[in-house]
N, C-alpha and C. Protein backbone atom coordinates (compact mmCIF):
# COMPACT_ATOMS: atom_id res chain seq x y z
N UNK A 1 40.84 74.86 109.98
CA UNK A 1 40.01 73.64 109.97
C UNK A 1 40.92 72.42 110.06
N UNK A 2 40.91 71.67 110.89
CA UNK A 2 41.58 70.27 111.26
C UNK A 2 41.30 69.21 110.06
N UNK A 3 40.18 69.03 109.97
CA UNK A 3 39.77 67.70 108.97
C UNK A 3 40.44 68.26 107.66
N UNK A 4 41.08 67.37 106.88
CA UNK A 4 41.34 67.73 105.37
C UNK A 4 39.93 67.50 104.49
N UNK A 5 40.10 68.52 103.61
CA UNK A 5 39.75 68.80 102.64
C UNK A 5 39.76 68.78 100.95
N UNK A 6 40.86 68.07 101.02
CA UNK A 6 41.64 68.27 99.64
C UNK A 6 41.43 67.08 99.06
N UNK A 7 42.20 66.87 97.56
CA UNK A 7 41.77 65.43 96.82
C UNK A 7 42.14 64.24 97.64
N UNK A 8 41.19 63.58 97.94
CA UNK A 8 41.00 62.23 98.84
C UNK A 8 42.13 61.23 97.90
N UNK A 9 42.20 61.23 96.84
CA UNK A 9 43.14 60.37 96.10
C UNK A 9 44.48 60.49 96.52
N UNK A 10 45.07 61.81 97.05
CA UNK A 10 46.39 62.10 97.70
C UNK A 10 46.65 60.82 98.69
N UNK A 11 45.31 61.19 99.73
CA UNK A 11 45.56 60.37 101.04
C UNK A 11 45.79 58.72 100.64
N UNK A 12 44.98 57.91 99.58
CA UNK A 12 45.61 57.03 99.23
C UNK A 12 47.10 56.19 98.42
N UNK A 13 47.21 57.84 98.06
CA UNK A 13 48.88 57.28 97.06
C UNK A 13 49.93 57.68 98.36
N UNK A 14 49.57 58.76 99.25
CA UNK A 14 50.82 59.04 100.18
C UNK A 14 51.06 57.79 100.97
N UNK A 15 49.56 56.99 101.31
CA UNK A 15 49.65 55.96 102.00
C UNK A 15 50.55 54.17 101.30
N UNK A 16 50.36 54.58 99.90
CA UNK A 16 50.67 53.56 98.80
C UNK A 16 49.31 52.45 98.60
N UNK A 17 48.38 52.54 99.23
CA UNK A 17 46.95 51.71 99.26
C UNK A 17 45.94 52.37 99.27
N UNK A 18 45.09 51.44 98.42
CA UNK A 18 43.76 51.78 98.63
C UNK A 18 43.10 51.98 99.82
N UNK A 19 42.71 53.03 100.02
CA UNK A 19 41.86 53.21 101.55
C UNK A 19 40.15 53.36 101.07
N UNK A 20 39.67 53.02 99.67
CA UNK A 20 38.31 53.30 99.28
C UNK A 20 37.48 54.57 100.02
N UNK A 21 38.35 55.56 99.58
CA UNK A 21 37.69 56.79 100.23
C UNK A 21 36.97 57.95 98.99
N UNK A 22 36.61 57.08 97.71
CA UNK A 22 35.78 57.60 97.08
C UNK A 22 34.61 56.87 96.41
N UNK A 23 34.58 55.64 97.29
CA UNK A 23 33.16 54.89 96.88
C UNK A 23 33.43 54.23 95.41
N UNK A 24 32.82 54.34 94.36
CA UNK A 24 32.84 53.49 93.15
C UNK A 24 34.25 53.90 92.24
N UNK A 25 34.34 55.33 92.44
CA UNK A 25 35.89 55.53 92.18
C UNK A 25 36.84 54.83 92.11
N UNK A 26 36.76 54.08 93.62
CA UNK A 26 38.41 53.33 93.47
C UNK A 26 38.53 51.81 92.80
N UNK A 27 37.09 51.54 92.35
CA UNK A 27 36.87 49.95 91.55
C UNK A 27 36.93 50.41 90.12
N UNK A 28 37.29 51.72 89.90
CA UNK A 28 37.56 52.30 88.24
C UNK A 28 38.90 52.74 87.88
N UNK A 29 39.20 52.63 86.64
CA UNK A 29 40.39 53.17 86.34
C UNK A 29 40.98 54.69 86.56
N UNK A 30 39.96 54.99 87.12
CA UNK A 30 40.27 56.63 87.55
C UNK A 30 40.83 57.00 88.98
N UNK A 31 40.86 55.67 89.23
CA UNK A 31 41.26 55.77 90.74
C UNK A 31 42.97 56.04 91.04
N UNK A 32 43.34 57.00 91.90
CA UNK A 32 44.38 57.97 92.03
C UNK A 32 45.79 56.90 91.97
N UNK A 33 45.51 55.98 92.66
CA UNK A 33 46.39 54.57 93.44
C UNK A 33 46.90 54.25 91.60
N UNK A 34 45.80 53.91 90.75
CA UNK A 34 45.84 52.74 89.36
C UNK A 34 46.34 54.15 88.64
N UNK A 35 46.27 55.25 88.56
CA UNK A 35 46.80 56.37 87.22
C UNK A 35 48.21 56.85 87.78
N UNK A 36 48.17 56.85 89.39
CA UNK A 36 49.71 57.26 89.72
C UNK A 36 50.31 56.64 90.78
N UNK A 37 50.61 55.95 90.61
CA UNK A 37 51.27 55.62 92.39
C UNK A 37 52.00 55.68 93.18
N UNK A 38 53.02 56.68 92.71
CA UNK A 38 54.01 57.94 93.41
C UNK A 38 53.40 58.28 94.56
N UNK A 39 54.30 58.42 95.35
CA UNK A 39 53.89 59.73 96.63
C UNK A 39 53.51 61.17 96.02
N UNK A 40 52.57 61.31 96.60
CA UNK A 40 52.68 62.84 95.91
C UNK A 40 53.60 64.26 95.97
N UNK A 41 54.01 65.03 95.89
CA UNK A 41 54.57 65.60 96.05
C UNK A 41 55.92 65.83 95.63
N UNK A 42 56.99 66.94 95.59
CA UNK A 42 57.80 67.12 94.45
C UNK A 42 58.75 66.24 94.65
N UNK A 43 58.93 65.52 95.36
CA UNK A 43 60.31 64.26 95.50
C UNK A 43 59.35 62.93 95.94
N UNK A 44 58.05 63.06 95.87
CA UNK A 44 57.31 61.45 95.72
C UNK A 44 58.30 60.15 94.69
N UNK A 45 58.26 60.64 93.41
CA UNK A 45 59.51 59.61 93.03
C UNK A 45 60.36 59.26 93.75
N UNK A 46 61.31 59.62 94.76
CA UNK A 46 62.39 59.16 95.53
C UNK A 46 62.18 58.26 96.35
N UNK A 47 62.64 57.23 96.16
CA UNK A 47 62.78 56.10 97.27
C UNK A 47 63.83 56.27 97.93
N UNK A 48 62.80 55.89 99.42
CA UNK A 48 63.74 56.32 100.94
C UNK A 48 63.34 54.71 101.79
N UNK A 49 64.65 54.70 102.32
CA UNK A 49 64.54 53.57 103.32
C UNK A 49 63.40 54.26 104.67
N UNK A 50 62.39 53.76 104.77
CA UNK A 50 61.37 54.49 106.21
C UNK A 50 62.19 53.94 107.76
N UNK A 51 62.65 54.87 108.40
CA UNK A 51 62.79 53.90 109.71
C UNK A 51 61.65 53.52 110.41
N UNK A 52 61.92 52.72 111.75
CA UNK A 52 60.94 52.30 112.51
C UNK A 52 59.99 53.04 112.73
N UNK A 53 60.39 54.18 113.32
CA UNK A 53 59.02 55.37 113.72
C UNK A 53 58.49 55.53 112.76
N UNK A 54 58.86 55.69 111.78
CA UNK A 54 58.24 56.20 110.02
C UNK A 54 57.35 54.94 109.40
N UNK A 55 58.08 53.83 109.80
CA UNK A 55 57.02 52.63 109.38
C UNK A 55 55.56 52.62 110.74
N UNK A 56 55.46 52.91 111.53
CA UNK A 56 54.59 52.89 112.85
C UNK A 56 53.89 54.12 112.62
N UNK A 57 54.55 55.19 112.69
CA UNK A 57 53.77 56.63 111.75
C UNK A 57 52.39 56.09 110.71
N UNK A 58 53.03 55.60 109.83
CA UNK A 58 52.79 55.49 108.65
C UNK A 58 51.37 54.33 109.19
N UNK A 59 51.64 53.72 109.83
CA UNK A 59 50.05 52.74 110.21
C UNK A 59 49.21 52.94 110.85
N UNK A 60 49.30 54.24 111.51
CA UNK A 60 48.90 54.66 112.15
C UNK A 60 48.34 55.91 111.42
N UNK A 61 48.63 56.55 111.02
CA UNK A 61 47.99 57.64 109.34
C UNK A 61 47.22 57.10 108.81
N UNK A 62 47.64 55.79 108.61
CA UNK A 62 46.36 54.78 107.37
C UNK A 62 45.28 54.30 108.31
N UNK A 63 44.91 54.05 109.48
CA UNK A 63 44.27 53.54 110.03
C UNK A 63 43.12 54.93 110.46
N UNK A 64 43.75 56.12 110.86
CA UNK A 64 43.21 57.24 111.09
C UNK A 64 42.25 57.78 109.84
N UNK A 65 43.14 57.45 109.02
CA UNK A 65 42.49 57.81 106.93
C UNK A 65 41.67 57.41 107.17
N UNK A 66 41.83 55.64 106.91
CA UNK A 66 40.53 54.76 106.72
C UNK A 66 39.11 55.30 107.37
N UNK A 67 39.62 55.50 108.34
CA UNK A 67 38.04 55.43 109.32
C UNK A 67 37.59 56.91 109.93
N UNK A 68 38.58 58.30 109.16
CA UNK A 68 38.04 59.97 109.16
C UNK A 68 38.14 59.76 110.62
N UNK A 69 39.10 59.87 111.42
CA UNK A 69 38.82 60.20 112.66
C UNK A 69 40.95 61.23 112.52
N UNK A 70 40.50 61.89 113.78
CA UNK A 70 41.10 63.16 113.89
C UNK A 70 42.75 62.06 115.08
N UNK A 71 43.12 63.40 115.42
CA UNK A 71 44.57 62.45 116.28
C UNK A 71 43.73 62.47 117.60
N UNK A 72 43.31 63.33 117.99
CA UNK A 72 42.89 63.35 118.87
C UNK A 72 41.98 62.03 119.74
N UNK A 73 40.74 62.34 118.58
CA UNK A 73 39.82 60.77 118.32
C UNK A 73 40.66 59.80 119.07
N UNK A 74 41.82 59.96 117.81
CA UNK A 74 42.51 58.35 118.15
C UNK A 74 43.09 57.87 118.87
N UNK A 75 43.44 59.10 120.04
CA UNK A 75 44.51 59.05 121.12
C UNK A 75 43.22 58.64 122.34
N UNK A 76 42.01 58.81 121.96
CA UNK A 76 40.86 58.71 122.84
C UNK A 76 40.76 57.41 122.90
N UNK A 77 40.55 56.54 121.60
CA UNK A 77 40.22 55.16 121.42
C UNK A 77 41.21 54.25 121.95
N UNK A 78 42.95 54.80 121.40
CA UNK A 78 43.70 53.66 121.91
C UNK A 78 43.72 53.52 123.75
N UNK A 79 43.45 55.11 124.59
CA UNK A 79 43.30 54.47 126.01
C UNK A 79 42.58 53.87 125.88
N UNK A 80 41.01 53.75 125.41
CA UNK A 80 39.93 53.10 125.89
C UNK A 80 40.13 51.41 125.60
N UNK A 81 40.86 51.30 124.65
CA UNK A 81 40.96 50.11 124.27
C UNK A 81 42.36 49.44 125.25
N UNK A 82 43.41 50.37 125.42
CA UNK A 82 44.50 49.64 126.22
C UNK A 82 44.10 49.68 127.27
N UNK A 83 43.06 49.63 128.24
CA UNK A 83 42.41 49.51 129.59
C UNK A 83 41.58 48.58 129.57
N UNK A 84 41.21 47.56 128.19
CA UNK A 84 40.32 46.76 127.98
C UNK A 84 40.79 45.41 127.81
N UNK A 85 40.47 44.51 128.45
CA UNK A 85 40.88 42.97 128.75
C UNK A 85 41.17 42.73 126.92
N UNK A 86 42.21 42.04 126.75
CA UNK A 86 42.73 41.30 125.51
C UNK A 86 44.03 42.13 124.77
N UNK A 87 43.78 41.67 123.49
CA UNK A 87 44.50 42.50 122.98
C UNK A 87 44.49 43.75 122.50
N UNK A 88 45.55 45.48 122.78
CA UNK A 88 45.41 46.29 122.43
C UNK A 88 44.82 46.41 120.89
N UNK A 89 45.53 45.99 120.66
CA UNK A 89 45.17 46.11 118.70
C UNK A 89 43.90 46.08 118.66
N UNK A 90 43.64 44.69 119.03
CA UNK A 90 42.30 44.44 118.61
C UNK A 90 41.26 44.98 119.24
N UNK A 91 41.63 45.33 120.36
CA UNK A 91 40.05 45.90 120.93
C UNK A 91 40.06 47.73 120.19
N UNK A 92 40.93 47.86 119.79
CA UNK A 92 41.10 49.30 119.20
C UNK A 92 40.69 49.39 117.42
N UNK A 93 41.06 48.51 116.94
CA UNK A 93 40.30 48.26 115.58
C UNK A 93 38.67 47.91 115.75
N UNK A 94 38.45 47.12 117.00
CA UNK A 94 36.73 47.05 117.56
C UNK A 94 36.16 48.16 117.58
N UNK A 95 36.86 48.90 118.24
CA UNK A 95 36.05 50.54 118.46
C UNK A 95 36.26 51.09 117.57
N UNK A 96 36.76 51.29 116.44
CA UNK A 96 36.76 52.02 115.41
C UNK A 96 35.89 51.23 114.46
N UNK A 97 35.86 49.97 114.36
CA UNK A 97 34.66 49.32 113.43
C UNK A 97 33.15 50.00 114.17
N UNK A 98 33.01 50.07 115.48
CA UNK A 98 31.84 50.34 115.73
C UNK A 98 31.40 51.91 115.63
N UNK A 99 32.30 52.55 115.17
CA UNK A 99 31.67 53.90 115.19
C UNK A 99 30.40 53.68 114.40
N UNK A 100 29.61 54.54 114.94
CA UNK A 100 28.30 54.81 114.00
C UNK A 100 28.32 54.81 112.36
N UNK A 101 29.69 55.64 111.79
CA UNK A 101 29.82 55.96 110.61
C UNK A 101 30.38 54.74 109.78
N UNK A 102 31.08 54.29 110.59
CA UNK A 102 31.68 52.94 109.79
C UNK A 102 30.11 51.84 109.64
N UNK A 103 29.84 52.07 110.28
CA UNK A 103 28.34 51.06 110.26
C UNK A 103 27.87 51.19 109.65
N UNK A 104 27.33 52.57 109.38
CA UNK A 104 26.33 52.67 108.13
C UNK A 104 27.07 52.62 107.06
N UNK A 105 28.21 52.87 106.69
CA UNK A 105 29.22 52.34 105.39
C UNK A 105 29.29 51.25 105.10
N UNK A 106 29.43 50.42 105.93
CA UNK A 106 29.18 48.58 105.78
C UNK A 106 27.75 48.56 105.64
N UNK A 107 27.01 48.96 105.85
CA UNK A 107 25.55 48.82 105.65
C UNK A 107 24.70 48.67 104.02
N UNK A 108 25.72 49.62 103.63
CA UNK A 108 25.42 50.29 102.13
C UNK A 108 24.86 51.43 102.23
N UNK A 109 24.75 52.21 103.29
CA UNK A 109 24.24 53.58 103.49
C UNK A 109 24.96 54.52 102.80
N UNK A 110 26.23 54.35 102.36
CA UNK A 110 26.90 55.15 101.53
C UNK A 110 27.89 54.86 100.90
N UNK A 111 27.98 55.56 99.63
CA UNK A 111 28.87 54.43 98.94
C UNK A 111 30.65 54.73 99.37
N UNK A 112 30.49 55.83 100.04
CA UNK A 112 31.88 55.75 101.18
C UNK A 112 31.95 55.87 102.19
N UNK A 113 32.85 56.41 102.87
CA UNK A 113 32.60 56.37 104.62
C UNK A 113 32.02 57.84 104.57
N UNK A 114 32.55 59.27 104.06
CA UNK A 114 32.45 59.91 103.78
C UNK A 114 31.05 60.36 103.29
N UNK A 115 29.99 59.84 102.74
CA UNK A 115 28.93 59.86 102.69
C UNK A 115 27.57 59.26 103.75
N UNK A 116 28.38 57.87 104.04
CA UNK A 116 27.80 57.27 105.09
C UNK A 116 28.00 58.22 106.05
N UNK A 117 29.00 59.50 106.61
CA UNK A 117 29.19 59.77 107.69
C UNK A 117 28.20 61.16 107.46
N UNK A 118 27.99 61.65 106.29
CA UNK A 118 27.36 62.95 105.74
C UNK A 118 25.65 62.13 106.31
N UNK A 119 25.44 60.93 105.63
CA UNK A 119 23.90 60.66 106.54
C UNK A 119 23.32 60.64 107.95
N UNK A 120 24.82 60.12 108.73
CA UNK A 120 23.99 60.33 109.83
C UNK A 120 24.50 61.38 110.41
N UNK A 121 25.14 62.48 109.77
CA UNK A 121 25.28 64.29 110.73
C UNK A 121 23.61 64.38 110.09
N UNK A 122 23.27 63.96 109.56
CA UNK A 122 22.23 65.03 108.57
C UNK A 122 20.69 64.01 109.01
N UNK A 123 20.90 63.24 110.26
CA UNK A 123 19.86 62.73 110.94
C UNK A 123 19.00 61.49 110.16
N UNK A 124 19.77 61.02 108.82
CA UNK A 124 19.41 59.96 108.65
C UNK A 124 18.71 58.62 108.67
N UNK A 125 20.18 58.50 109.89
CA UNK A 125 20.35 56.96 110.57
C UNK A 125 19.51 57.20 112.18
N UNK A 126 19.28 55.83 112.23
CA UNK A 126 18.17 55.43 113.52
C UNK A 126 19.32 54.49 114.21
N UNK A 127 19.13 54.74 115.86
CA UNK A 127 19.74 53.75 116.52
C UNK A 127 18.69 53.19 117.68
N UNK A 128 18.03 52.24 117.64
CA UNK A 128 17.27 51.56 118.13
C UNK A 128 15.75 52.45 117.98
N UNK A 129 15.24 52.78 116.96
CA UNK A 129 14.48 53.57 116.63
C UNK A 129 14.36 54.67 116.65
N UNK A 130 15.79 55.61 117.14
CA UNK A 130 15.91 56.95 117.76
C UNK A 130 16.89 57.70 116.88
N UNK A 131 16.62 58.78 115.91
CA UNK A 131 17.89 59.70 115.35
C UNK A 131 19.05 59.47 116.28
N UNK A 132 20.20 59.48 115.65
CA UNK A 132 21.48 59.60 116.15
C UNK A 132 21.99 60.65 115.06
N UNK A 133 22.65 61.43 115.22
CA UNK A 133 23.56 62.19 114.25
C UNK A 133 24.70 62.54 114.66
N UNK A 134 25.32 61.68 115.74
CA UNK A 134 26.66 62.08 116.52
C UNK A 134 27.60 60.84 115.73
N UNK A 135 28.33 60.69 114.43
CA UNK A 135 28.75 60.26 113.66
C UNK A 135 29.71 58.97 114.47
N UNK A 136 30.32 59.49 115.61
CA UNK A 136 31.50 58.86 116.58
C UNK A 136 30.63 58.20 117.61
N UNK A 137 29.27 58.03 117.73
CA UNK A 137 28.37 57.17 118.30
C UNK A 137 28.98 55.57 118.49
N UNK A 138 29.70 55.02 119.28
CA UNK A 138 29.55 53.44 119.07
C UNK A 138 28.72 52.19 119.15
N UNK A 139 28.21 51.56 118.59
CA UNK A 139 27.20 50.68 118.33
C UNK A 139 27.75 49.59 119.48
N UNK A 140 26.68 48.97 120.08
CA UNK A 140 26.61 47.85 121.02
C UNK A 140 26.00 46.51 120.89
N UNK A 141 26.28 45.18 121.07
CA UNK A 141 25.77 44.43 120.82
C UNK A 141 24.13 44.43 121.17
N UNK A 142 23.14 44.04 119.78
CA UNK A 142 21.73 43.85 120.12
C UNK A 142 21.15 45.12 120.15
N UNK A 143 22.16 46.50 119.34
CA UNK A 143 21.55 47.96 118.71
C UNK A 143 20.81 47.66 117.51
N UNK A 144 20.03 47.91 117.08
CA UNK A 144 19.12 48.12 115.69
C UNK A 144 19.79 49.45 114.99
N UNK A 145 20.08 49.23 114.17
CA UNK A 145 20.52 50.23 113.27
C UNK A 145 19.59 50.45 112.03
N UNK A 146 18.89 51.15 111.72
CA UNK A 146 18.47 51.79 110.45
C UNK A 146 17.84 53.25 109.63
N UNK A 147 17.53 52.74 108.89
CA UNK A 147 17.40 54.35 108.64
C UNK A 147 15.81 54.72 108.10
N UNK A 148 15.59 56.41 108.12
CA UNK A 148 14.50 56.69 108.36
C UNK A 148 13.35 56.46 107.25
N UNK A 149 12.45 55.57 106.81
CA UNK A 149 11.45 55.23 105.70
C UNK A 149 11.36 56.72 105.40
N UNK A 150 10.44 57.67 105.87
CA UNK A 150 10.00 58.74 104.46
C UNK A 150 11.41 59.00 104.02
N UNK A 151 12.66 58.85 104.24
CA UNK A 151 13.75 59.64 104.06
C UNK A 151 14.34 58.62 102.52
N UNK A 152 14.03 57.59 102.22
CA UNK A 152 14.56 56.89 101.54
C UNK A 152 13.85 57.43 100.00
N UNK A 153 14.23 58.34 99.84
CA UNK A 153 13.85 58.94 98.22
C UNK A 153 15.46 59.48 97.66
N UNK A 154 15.38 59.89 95.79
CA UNK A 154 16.12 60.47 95.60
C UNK A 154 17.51 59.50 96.21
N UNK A 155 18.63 60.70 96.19
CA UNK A 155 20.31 59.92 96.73
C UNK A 155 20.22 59.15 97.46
N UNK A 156 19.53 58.68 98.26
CA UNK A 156 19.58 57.78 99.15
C UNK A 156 19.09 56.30 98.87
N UNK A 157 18.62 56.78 97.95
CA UNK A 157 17.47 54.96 97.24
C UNK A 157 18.24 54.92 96.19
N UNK A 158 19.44 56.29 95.62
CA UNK A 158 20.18 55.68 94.21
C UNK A 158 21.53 54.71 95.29
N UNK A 159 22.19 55.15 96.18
CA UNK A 159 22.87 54.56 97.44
C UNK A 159 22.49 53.48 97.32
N UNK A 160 21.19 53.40 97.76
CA UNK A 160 21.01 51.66 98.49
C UNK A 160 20.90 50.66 97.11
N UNK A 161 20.44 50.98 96.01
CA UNK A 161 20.49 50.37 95.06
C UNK A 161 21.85 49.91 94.22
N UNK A 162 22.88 50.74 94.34
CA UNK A 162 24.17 50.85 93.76
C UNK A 162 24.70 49.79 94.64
N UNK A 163 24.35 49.46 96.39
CA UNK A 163 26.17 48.85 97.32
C UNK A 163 24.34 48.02 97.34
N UNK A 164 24.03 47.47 96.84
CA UNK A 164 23.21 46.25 97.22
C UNK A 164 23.91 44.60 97.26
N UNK A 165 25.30 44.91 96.44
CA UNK A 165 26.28 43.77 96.14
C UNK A 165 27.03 43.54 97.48
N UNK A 166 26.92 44.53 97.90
CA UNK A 166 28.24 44.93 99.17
C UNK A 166 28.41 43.72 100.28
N UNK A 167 29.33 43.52 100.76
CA UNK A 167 29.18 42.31 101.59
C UNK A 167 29.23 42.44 102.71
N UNK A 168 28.10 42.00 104.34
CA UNK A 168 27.94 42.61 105.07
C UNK A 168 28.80 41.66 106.12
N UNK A 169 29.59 42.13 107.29
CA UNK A 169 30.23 41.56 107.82
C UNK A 169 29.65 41.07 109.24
N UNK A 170 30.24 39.78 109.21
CA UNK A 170 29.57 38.36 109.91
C UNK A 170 28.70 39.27 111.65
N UNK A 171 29.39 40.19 112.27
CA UNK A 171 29.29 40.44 113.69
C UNK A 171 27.92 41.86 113.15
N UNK A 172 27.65 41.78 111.92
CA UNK A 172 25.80 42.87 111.85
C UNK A 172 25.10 41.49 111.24
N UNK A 173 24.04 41.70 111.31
CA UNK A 173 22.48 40.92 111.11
C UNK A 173 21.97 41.88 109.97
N UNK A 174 21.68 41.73 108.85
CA UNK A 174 20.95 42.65 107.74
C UNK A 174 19.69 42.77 107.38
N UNK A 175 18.82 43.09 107.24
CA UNK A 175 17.36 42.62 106.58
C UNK A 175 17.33 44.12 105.58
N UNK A 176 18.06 43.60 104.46
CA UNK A 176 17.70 44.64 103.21
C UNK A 176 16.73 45.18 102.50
N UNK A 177 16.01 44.16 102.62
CA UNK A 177 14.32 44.67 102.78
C UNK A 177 13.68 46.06 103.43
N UNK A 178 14.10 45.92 104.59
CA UNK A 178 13.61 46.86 105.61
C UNK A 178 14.70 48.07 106.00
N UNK A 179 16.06 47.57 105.54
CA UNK A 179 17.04 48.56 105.57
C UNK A 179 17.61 48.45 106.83
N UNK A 180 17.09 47.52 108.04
CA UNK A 180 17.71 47.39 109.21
C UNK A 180 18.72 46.53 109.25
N UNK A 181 19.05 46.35 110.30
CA UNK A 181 20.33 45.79 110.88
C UNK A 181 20.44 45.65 112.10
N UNK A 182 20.94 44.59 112.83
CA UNK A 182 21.02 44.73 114.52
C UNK A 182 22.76 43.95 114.39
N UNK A 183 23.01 44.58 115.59
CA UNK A 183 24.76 44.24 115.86
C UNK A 183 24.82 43.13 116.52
N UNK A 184 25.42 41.87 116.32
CA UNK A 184 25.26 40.88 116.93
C UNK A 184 26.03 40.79 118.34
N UNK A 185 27.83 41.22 117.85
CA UNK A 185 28.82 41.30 118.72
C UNK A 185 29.63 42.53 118.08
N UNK A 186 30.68 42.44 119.22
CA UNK A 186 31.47 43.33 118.49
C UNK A 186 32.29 43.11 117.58
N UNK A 187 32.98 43.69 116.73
CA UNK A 187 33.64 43.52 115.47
C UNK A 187 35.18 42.56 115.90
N UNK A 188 35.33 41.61 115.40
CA UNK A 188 36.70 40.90 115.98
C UNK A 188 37.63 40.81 114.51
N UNK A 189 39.16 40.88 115.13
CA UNK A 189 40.01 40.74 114.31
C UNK A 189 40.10 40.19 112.57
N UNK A 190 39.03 39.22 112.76
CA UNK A 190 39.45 38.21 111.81
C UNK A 190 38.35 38.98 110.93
N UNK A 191 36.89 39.42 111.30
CA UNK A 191 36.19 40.29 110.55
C UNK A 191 36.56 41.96 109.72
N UNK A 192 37.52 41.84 109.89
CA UNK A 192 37.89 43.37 109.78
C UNK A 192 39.19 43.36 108.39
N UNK A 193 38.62 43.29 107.32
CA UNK A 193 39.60 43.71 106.01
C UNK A 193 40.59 44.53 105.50
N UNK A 194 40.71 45.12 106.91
CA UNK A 194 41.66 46.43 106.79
C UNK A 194 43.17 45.79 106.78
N UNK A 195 44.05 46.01 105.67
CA UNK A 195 45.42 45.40 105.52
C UNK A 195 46.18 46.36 106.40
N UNK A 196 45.86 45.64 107.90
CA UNK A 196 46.70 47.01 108.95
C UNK A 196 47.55 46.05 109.77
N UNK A 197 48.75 46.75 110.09
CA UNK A 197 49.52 45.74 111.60
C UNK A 197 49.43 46.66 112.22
N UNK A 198 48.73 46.39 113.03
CA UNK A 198 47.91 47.28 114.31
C UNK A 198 49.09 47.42 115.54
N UNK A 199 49.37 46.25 115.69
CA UNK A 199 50.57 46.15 117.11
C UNK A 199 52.07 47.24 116.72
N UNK A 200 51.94 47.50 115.17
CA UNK A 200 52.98 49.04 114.88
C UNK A 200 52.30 50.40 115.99
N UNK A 201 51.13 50.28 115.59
CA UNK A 201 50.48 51.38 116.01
C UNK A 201 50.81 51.45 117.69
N UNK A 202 50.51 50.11 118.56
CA UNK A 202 50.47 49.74 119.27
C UNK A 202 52.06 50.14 120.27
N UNK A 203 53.38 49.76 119.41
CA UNK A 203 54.28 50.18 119.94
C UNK A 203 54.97 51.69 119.88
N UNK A 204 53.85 52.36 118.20
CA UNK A 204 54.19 53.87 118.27
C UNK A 204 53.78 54.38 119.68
N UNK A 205 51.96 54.06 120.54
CA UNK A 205 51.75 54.70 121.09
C UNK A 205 52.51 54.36 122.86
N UNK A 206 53.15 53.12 122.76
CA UNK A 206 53.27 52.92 124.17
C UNK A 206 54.66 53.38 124.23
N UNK A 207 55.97 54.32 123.51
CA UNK A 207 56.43 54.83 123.38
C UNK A 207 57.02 55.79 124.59
């Protein structure tokens, strides 16, 4: 099996940051980053100078973490994005904000990506009134995103009630009321909170 499996708290201490890949977890003291913040593993204590490739590696791991996508995925997105007028970086952090799964995570559909991504395999989420459950779906400007009324019972109404604080970012339209959302534009640089230097990634792959 490709995707990991194992304690999600690893992937944030190997990285040294929070990647919020356990939802309310990582705003508690139980969170892996605040009880240990070693690398894991039997020489994690040791500090090593990283070289260049190892620093570009390394942003490129965290960016893949963040957003559950595979190498493969990612080797898909950066052509699509380095064939696209502007900047590499940025049009490649665009397409990864728009996956389907990241959407409904910003949405409050789940209180991680990881759950948000468990709703729409499991037919959830609506994309312009139509099931989607293809998780790597990308959203387009002036898509409706929401999710299905009889379905909002049980985990899903404790979800929307818990990330009701959550803050929705400027390029979606919200109506919390109704649970919808429409995409205004696409996701741009300055919208995107991810503490990443993308142009590392950028010179790992043009390599």
């Amino acid at each position: 099996m490709a995707r990991y499996i194992g304690p999600v708290c690893r992937i944030c201490r190997r990285e040294s940051q929070k990647l919020f890949l356990k939802g309310d977890r990582c705003f508690s003291g139980k969170c892996g980053i605040t009880r240990r913040a070693t690398v894991p593993g039997q020489h994690g204590s040791m500090r090593r100078k990283p070289s260049q490739y190892g620093i570009q590696l390394r942003e490129k791991q965290k960016a893949k973490r963040y957003y559950g996508v595979l190498e493969k995925q990612f080797k898909k997105y950066f052509a699509i994005a380095s064939k696209r007028p502007g900047i590499t970086g940025d049009n490649l952090l665009g397409l990864l904000e728009s996956r389907l799964d990241n959407v409904a995570y910003k949405l409050g559909f789940g209180s991680s990506r990881a759950e948000a991504r468990q709703l729409v395999l499991h037919g959830h989420v609506t994309v312009n009134g139509r099931k989607v459950n293809v998780c790597s779906y990308l959203v387009k400007p002036n898509d409706e995103i929401g999710l299905k009324k009889a379905e909002i019972t049980g985990r899903i109404k404790d979800i929307l009630e818990s990330t009701k604080s959550r803050l929705i970012p400027k390029w979606i339209e919200f109506n919390r009321e109704k649970n919808k959302a429409k995409i205004l534009n696409v996701a741009q640089r300055e919208d995107i909170d991810l503490p990443l230097e993308e142009h590392l990634i950028v010179e790992l792959y043009s390599k």
